[in-house]
Protein backbone atom coordinates (compact mmCIF):
# COMPACT_ATOMS: atom_id res chain seq x y z
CA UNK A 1 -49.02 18.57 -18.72
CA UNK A 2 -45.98 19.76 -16.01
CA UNK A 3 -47.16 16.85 -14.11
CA UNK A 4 -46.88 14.53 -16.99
CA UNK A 5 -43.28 15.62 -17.72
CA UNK A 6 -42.13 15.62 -14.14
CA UNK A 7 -43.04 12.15 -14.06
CA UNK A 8 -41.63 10.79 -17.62
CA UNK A 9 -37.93 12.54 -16.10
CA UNK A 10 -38.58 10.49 -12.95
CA UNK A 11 -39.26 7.43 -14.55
CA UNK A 12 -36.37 8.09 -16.63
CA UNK A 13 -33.83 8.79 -14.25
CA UNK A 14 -35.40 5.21 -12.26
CA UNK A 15 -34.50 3.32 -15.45
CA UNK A 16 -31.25 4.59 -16.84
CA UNK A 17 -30.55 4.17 -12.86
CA UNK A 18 -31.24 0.62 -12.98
CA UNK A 19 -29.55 -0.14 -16.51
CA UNK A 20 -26.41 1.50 -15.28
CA UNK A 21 -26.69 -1.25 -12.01
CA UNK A 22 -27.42 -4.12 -14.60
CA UNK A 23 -24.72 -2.86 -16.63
CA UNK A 24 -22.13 -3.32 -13.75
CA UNK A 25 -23.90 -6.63 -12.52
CA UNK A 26 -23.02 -8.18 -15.45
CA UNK A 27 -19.49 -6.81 -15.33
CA UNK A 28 -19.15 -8.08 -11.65
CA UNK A 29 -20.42 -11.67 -13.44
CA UNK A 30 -18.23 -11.39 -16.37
CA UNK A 31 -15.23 -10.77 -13.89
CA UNK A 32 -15.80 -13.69 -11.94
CA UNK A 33 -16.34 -16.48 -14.77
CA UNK A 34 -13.09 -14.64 -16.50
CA UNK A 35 -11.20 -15.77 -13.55
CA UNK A 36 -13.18 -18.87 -12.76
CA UNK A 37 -12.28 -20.20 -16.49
CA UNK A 38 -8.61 -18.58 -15.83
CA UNK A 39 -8.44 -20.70 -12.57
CA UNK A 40 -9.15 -23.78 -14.24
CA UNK A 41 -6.22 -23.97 -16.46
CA UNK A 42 -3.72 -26.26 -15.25
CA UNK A 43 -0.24 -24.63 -15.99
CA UNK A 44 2.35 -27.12 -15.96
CA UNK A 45 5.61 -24.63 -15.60
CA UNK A 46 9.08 -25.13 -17.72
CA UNK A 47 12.31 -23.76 -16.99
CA UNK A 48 13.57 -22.24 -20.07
CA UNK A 49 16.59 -20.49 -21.85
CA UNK A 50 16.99 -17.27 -20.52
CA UNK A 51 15.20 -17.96 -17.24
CA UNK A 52 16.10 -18.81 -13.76
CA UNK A 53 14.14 -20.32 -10.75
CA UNK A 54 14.51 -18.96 -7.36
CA UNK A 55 12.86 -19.46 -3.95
CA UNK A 56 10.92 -16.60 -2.47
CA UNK A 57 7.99 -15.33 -0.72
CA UNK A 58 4.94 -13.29 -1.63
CA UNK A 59 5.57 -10.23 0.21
CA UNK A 60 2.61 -8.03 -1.05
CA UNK A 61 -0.99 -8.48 -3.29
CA UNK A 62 -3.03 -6.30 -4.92
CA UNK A 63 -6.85 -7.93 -5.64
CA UNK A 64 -9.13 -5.35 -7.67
CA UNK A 65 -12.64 -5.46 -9.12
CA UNK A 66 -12.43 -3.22 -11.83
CA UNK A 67 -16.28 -3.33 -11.74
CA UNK A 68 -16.64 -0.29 -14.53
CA UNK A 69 -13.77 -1.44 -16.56
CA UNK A 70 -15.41 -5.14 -16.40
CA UNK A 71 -11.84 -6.57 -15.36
CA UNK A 72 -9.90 -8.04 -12.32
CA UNK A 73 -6.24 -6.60 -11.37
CA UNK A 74 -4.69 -9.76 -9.71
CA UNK A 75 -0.80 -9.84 -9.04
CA UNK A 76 1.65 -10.65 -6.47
CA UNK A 77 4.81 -9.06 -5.48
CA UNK A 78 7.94 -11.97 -4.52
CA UNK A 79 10.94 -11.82 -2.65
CA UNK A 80 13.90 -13.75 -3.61
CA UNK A 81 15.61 -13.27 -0.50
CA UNK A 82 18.91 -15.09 -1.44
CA UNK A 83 19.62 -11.66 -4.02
CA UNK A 84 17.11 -9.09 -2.27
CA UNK A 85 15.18 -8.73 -5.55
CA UNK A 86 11.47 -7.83 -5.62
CA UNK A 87 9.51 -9.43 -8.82
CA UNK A 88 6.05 -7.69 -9.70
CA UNK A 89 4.33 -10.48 -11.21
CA UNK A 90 0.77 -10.04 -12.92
CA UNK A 91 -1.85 -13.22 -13.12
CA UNK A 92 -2.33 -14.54 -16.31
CA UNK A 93 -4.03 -18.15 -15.50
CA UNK A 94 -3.83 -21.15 -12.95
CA UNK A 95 -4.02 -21.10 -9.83
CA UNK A 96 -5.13 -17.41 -8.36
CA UNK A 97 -5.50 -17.93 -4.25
CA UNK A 98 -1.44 -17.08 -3.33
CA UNK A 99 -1.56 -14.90 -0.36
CA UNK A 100 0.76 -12.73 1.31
CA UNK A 101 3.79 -14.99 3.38
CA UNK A 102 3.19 -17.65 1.01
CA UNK A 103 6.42 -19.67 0.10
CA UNK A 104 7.05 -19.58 -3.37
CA UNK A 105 9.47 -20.53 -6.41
CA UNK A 106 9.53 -17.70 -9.06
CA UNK A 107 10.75 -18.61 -12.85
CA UNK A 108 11.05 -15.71 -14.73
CA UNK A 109 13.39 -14.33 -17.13
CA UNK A 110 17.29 -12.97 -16.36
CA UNK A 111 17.24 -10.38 -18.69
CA UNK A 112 16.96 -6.84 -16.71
CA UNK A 113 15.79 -4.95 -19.27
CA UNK A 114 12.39 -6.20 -19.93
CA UNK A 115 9.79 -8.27 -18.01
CA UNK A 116 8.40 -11.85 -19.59
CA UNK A 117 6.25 -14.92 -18.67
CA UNK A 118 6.68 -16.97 -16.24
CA UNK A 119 5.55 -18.93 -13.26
CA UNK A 120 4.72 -19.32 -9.44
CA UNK A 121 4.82 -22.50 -7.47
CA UNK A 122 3.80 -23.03 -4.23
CA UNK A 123 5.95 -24.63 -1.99
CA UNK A 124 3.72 -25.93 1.01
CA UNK A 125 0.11 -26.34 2.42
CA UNK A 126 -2.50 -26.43 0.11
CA UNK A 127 -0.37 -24.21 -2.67
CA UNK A 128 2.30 -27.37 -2.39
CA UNK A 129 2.60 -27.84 -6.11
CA UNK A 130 -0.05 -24.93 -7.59
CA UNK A 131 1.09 -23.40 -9.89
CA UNK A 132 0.07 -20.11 -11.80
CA UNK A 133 1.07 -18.39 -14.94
CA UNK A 134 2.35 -14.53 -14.61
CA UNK A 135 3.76 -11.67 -16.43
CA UNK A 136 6.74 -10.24 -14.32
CA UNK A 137 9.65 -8.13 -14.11
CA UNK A 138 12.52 -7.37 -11.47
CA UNK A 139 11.10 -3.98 -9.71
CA UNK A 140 15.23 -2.98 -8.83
CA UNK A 141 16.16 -3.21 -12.19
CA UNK A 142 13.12 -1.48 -13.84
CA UNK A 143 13.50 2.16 -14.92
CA UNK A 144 10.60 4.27 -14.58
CA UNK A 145 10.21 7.44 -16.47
CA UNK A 146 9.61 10.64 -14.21
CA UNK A 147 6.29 11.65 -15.07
């Protein structure tokens, strides 16, 4: 009977093991079609009221599997070095495969109090013309709260 138990908690541990793998398999999956079907939206970009288009670069990235979470954190940092500002700017759709030193033209939103949509463009190679949809807000403007 000990025997018997032993092995029902070993086969048990084996298959919540394995379920907890499937579980973030199909996360991994789920991430991956999200920004396949993401990617294939063509965003055609519009300068608007309120907004202003500048030439930068992308001077960092940040590209995380949030395997457990079942979500990707994709989003770009940009220069504009004509005013020295730095733009966080989070992917929302388009194209996703900017890398760091890419020339760029940011449109995004004047106002300094709050961040809003807007776009990146590439400017040559293979990005000449890509563009992708982004949340983003001015970094030197932004107050952050002390924690």
């Amino acid at each position: 009977m000990k025997r018997l138990r032993v092995w029902l908690v070993a086969i048990a541990i084996v298959c919540l093991t394995l379920l907890y793998f499937a579980h973030l398999i199909g996360n991994y999956i789920g991430i991956r079609k999200d920004l396949e079907r993401k990617s294939a939206i063509v965003v055609h970009p519009r300068l608007g009221d309120n907004e202003a288009s500048d030439f930068g670069y992308i001077y960092s990235m940040r590209r995380e599997n949030l395997i457990r979470e079942g979500r990707l954190n994709l989003g770009w940092v940009v220069v504009i070095p004509a005013t020295n500002d730095h733009y966080s700017c989070s992917y929302e759709a388009g194209y996703s495969d900017f890398k760091t030193g890419d020339s760029v033209r940011l449109i995004h939103t004047t106002s300094e109090d709050e961040g809003d949509y807007g776009y990146i463009i590439g400017l040559y190679d293979k990005e000449s013309g890509k563009a992708a949809s982004v949340w983003n807000f001015n970094l030197d403007s932004a107050e952050f709260d002390d924690p």
